[in-house]
N, C-alpha and C. Protein backbone atom coordinates (compact mmCIF):
# COMPACT_ATOMS: atom_id res chain seq x y z
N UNK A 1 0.84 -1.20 0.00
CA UNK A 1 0.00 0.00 0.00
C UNK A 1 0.88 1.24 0.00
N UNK A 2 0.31 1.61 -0.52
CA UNK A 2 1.51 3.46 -0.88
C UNK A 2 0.14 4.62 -0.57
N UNK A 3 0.24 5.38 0.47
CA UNK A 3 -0.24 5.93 0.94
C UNK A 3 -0.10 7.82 0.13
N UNK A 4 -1.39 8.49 0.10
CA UNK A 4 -1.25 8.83 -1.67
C UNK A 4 -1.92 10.18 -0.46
N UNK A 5 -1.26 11.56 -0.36
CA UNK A 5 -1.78 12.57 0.22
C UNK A 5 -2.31 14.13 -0.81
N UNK A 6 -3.50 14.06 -0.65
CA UNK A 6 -4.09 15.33 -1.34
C UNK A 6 -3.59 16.39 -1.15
N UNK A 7 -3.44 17.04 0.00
CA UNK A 7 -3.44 18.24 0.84
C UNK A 7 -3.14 18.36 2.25
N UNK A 8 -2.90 19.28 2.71
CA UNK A 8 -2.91 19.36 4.42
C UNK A 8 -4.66 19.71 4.73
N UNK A 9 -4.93 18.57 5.79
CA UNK A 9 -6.15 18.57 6.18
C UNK A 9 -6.41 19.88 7.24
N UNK A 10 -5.36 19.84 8.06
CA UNK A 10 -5.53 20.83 9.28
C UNK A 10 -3.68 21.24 9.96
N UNK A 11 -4.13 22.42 10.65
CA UNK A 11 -2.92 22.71 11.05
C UNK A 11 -2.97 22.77 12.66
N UNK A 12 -2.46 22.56 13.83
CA UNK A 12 -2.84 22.74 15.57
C UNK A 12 -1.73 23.94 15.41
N UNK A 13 -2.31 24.70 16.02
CA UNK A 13 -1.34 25.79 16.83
C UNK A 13 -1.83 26.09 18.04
N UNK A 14 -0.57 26.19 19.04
CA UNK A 14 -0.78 26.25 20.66
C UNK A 14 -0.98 27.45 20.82
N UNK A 15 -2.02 28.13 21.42
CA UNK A 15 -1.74 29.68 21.67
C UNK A 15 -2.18 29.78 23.15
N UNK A 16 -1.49 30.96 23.54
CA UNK A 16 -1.58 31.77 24.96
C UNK A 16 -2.60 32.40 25.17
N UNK A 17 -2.80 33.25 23.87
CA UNK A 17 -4.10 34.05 24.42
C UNK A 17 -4.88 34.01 23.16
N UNK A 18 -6.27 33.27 23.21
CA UNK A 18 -6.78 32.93 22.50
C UNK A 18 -7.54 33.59 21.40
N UNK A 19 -7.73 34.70 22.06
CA UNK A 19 -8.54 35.92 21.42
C UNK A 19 -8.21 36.24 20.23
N UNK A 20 -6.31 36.95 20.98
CA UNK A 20 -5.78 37.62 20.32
C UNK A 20 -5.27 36.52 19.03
N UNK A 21 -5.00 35.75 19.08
CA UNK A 21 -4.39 34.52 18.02
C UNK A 21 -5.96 34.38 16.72
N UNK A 22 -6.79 34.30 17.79
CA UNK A 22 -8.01 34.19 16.46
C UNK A 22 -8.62 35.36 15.70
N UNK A 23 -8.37 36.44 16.52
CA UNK A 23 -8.56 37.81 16.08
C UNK A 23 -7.52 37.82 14.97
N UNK A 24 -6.13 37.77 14.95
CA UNK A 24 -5.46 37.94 13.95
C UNK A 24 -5.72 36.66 12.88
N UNK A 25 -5.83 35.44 13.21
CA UNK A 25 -5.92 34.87 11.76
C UNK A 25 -7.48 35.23 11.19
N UNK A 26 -8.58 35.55 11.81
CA UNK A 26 -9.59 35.80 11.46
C UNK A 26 -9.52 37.32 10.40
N UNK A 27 -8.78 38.28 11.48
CA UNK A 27 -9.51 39.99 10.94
C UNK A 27 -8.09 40.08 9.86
N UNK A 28 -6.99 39.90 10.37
CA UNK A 28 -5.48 40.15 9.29
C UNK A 28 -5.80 38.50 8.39
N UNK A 29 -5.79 37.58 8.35
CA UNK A 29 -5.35 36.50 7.36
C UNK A 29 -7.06 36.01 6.37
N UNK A 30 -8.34 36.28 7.29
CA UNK A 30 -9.29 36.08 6.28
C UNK A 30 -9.63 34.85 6.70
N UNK A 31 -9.59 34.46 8.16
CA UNK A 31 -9.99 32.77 8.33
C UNK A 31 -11.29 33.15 9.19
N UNK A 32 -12.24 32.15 8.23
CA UNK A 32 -13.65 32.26 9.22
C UNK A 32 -13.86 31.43 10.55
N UNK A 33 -14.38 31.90 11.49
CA UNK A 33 -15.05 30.90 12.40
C UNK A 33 -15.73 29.68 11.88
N UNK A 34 -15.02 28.31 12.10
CA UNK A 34 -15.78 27.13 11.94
C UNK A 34 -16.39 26.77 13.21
N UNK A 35 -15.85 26.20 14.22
CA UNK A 35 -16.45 25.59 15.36
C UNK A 35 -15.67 26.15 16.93
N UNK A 36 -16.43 26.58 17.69
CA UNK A 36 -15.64 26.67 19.04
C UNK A 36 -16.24 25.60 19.96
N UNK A 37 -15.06 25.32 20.65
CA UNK A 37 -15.42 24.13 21.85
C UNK A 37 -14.40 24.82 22.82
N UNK A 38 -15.40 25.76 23.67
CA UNK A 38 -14.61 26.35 24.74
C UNK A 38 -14.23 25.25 25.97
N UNK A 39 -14.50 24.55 26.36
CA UNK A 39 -14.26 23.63 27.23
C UNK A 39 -12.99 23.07 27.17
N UNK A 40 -13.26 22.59 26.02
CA UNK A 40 -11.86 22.07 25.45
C UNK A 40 -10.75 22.99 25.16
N UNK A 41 -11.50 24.31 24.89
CA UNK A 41 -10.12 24.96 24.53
C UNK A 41 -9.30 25.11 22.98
N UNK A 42 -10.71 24.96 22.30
CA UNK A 42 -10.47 24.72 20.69
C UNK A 42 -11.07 25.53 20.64
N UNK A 43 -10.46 26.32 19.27
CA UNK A 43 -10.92 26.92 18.27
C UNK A 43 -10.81 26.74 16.52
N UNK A 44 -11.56 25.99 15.98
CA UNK A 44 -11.11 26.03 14.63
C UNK A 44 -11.53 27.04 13.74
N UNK A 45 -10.93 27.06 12.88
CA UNK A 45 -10.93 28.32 11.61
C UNK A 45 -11.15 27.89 10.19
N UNK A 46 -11.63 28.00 9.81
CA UNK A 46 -11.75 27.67 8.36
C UNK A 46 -10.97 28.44 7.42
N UNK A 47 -10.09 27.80 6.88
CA UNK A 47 -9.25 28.64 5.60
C UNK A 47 -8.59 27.82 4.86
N UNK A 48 -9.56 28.64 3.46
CA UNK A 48 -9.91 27.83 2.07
C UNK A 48 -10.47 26.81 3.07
N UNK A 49 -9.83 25.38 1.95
CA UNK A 49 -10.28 23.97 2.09
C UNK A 49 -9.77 23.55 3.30
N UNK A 50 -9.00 24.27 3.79
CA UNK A 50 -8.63 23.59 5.11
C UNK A 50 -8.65 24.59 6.55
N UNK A 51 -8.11 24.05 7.43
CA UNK A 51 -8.32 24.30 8.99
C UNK A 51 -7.43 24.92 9.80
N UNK A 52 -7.05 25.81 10.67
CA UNK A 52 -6.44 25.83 11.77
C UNK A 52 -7.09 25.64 12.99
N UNK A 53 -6.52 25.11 13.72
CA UNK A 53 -7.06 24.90 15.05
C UNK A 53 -6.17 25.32 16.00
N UNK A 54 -6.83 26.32 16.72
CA UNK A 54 -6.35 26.81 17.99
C UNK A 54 -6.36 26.04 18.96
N UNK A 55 -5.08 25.78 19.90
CA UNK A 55 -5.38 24.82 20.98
C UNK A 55 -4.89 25.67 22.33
N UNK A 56 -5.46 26.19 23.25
CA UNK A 56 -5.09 26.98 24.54
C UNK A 56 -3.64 26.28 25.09
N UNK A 57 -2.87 26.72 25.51
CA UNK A 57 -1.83 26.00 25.95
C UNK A 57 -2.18 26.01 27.52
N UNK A 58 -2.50 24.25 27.76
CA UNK A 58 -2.76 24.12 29.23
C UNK A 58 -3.92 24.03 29.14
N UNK A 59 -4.67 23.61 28.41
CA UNK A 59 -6.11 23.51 28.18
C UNK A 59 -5.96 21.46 28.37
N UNK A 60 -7.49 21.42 27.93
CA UNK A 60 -7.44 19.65 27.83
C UNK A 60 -7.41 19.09 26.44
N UNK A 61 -6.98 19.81 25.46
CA UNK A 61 -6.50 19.05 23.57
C UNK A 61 -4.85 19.17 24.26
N UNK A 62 -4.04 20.33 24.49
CA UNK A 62 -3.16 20.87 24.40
C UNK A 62 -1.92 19.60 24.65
N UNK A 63 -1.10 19.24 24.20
CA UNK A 63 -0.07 17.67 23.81
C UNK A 63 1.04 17.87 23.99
N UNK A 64 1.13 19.59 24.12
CA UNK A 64 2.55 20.30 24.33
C UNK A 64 2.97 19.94 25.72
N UNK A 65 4.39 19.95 25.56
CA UNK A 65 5.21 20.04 27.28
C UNK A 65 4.63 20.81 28.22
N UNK A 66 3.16 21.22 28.79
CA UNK A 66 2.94 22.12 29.35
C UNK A 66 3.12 23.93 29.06
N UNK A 67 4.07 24.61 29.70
CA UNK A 67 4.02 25.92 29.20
C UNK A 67 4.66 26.07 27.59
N UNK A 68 4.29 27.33 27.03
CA UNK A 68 4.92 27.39 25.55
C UNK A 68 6.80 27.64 25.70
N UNK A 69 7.53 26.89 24.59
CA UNK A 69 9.04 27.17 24.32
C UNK A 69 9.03 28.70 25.04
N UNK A 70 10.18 29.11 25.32
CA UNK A 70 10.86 30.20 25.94
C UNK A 70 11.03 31.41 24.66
N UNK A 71 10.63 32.19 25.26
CA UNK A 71 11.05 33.46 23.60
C UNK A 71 9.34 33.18 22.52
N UNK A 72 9.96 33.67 21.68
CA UNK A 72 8.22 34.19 21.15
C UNK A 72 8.36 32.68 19.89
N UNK A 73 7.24 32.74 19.47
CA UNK A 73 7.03 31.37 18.51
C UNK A 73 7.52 30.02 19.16
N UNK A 74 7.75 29.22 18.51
CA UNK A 74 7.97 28.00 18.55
C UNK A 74 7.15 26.84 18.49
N UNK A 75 6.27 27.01 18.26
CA UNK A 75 5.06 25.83 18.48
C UNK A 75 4.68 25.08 16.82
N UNK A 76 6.11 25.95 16.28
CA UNK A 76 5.69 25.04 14.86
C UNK A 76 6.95 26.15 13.74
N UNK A 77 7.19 25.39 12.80
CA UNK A 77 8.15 26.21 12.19
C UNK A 77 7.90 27.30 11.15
N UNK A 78 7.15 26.70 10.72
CA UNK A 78 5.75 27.93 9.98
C UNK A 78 4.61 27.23 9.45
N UNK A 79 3.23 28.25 9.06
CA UNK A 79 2.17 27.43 8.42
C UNK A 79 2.35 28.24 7.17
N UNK A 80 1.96 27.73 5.92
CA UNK A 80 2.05 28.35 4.74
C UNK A 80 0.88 28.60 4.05
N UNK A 81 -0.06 29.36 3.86
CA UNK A 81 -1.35 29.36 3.13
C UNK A 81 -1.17 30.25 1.77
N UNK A 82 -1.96 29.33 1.07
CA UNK A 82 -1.83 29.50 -0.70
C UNK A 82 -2.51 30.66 -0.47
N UNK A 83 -2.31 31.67 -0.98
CA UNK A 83 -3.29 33.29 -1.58
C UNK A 83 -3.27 33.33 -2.97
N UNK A 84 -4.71 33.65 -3.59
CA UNK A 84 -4.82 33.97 -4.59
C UNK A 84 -6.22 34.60 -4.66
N UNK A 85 -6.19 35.45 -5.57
CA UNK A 85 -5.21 36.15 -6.42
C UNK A 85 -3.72 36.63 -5.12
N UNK A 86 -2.82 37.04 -5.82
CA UNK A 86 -1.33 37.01 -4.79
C UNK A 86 -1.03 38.52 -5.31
N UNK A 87 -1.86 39.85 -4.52
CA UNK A 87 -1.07 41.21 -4.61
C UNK A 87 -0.13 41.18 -3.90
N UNK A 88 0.81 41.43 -4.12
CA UNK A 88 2.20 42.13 -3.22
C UNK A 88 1.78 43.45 -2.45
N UNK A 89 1.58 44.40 -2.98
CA UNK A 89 1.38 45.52 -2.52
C UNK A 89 0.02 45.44 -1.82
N UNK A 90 -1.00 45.02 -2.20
CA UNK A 90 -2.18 45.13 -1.46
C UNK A 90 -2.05 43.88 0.28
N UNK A 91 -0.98 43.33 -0.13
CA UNK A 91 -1.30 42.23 0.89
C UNK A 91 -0.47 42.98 1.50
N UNK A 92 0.79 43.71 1.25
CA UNK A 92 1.52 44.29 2.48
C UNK A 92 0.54 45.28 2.89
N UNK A 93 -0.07 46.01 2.21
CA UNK A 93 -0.64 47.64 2.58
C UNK A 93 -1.85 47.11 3.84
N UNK A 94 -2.12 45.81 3.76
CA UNK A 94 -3.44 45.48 4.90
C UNK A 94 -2.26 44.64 5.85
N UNK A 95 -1.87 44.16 5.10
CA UNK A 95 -0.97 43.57 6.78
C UNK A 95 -0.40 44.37 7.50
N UNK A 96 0.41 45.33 7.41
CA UNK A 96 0.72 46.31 7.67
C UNK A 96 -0.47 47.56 8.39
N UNK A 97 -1.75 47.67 8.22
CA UNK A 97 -2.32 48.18 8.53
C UNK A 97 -3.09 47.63 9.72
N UNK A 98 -2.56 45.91 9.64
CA UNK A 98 -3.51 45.66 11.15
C UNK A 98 -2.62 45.22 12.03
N UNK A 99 -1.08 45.90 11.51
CA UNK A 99 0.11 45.61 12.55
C UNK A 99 1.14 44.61 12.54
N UNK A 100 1.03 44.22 11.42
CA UNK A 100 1.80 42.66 10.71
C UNK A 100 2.97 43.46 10.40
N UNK A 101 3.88 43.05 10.34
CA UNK A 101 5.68 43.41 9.44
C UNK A 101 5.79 42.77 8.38
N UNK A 102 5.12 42.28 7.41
CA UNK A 102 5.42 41.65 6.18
C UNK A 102 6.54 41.91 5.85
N UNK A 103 7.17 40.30 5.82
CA UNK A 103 8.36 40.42 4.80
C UNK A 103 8.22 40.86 3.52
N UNK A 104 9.65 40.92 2.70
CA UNK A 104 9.84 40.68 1.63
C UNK A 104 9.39 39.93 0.82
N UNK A 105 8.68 40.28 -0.83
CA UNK A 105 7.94 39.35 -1.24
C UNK A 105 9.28 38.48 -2.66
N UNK A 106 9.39 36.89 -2.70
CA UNK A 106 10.26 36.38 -2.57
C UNK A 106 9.36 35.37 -3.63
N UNK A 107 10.64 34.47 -4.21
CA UNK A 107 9.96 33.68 -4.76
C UNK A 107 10.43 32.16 -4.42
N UNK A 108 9.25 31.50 -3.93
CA UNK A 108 10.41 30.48 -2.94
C UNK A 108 9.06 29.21 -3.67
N UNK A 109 10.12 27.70 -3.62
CA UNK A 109 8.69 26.82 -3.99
C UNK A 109 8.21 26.37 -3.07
N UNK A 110 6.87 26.16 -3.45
CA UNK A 110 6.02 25.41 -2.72
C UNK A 110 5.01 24.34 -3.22
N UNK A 111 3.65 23.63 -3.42
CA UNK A 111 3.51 22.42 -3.37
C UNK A 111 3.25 23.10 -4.94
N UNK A 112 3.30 23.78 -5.50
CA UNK A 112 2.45 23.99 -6.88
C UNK A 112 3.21 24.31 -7.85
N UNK A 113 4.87 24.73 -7.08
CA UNK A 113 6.17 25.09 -8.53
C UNK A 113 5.92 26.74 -7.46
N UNK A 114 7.30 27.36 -8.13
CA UNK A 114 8.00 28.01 -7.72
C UNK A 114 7.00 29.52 -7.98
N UNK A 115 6.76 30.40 -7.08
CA UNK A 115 5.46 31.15 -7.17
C UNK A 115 6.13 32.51 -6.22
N UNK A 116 5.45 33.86 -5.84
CA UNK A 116 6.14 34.37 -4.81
C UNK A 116 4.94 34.06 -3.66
N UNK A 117 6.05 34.57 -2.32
CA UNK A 117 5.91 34.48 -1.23
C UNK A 117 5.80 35.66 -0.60
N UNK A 118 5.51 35.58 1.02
CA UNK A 118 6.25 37.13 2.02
C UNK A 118 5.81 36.02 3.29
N UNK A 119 6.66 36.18 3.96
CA UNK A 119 6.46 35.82 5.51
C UNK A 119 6.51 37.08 6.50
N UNK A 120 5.25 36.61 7.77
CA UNK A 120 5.33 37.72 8.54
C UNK A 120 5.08 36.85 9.75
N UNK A 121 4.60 37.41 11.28
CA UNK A 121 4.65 36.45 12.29
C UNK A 121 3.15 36.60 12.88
N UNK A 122 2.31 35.99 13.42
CA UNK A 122 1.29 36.21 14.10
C UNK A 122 1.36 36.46 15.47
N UNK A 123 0.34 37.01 16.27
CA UNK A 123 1.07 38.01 17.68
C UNK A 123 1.71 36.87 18.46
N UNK A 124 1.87 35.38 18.55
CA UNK A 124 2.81 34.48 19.38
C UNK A 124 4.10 34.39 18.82
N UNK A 125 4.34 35.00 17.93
CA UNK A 125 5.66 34.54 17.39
C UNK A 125 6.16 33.54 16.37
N UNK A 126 4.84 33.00 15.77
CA UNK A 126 5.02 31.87 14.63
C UNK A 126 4.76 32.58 13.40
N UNK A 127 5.76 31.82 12.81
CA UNK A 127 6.14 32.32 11.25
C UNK A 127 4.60 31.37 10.57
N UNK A 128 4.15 32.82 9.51
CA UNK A 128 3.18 32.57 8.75
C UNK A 128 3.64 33.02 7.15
N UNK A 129 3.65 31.88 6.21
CA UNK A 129 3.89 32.75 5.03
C UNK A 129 2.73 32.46 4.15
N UNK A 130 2.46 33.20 3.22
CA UNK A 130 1.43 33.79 2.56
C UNK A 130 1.94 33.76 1.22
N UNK A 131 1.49 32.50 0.38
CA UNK A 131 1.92 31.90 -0.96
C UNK A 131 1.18 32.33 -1.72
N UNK A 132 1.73 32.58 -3.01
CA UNK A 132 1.07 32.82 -4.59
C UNK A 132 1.08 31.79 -5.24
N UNK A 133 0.34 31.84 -6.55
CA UNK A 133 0.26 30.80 -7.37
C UNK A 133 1.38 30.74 -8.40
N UNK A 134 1.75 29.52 -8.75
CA UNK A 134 3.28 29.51 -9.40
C UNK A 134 3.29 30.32 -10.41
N UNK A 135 4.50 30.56 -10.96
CA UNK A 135 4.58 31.67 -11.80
C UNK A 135 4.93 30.48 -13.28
N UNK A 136 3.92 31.33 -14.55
CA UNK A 136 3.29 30.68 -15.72
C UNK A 136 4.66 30.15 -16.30
C-alpha cells in the first residue's frame, strides 16, 4: 500500500491568548469561524479547504510540554497558506495596517512550482507565510 496525500487537512497551533491569536488569523489572514469548543479549549478556523485549530496551551486538547518554548514562537516552524489572487502591494498595505511586518515578497517553492511568497509572524511569534500561485 503506498499511501497517496491530497493536501494538508488541518494545522494545531498552541496559543496563549486565545482571542488575540483568532482575532489575527480571522480579521489580518481572512480565516472564518468554523467551530468553538470552549471547554476544550479549541478553536477552529476555516481557511480555504482547510483548517487551523487553535489549541489553549494548558487547556485539555493541548499535547505540548505544558508551558509554551521560551522566547516568542515555537510551536511550529511555519504554516504556509496558498493566496490567490497574490497582490504584493495590497497584501503588504493590509498587513501592515492591522500591525503585521510583512516580509519581503520572494519567490520560494512550494507544493504547486516556484510562485512568490512574504512571511510575517502572528502576535505568538510563529512564522506565517502567505503563498502565490506559481509563476506561468
Amino acid at each position: 500500500m503506498r499511501i497517496q496525500i491530497r493536501e494538508i487537512d488541518h494545522v494545531v497551533i498552541r496559543a496563549a491568548d486565545m482571542a488575540a491569536m483568532a482575532r489575527f488569523y480571522c480579521e489580518v489572514l481572512g480565516c472564518e469561524p468554523e467551530r468553538e469548543q470552549h471547554d476544550l479549549g479549541l478553536v477552529q478556523l476555516r481557511a480555504g479547504r482547510s483548517l487551523i485549530d487553535l489549541v489553549m496551551i494548558g487547556g485539555p486538547l493541548d499535547r505540548g510540554a505544558g508551558a509554551p518554548p521560551a522566547g516568542a514562537g515555537g510551536n511550529m516552524d511555519h504554516l504556509c497558506l496558498r493566496v490567490e489572487p497574490f497582490d504584493a502591494q495590497g497584501l503588504s498595505a493590509h498587513l501592515t495596517q492591522h500591525g503585521a511586518c510583512p516580509g519581503n515578497v520572494v519567490e520560494r517553492y512550494g507544493a504547486e512550482g516556484l510562485g512568490p511568497s512574504l512571511y510575517l509572524f502572528d502576535p505568538e511569534g510563529n512564522m506565517v507565510e502567505l503563498k502565490g500561485p506559481p509563476r506561468a
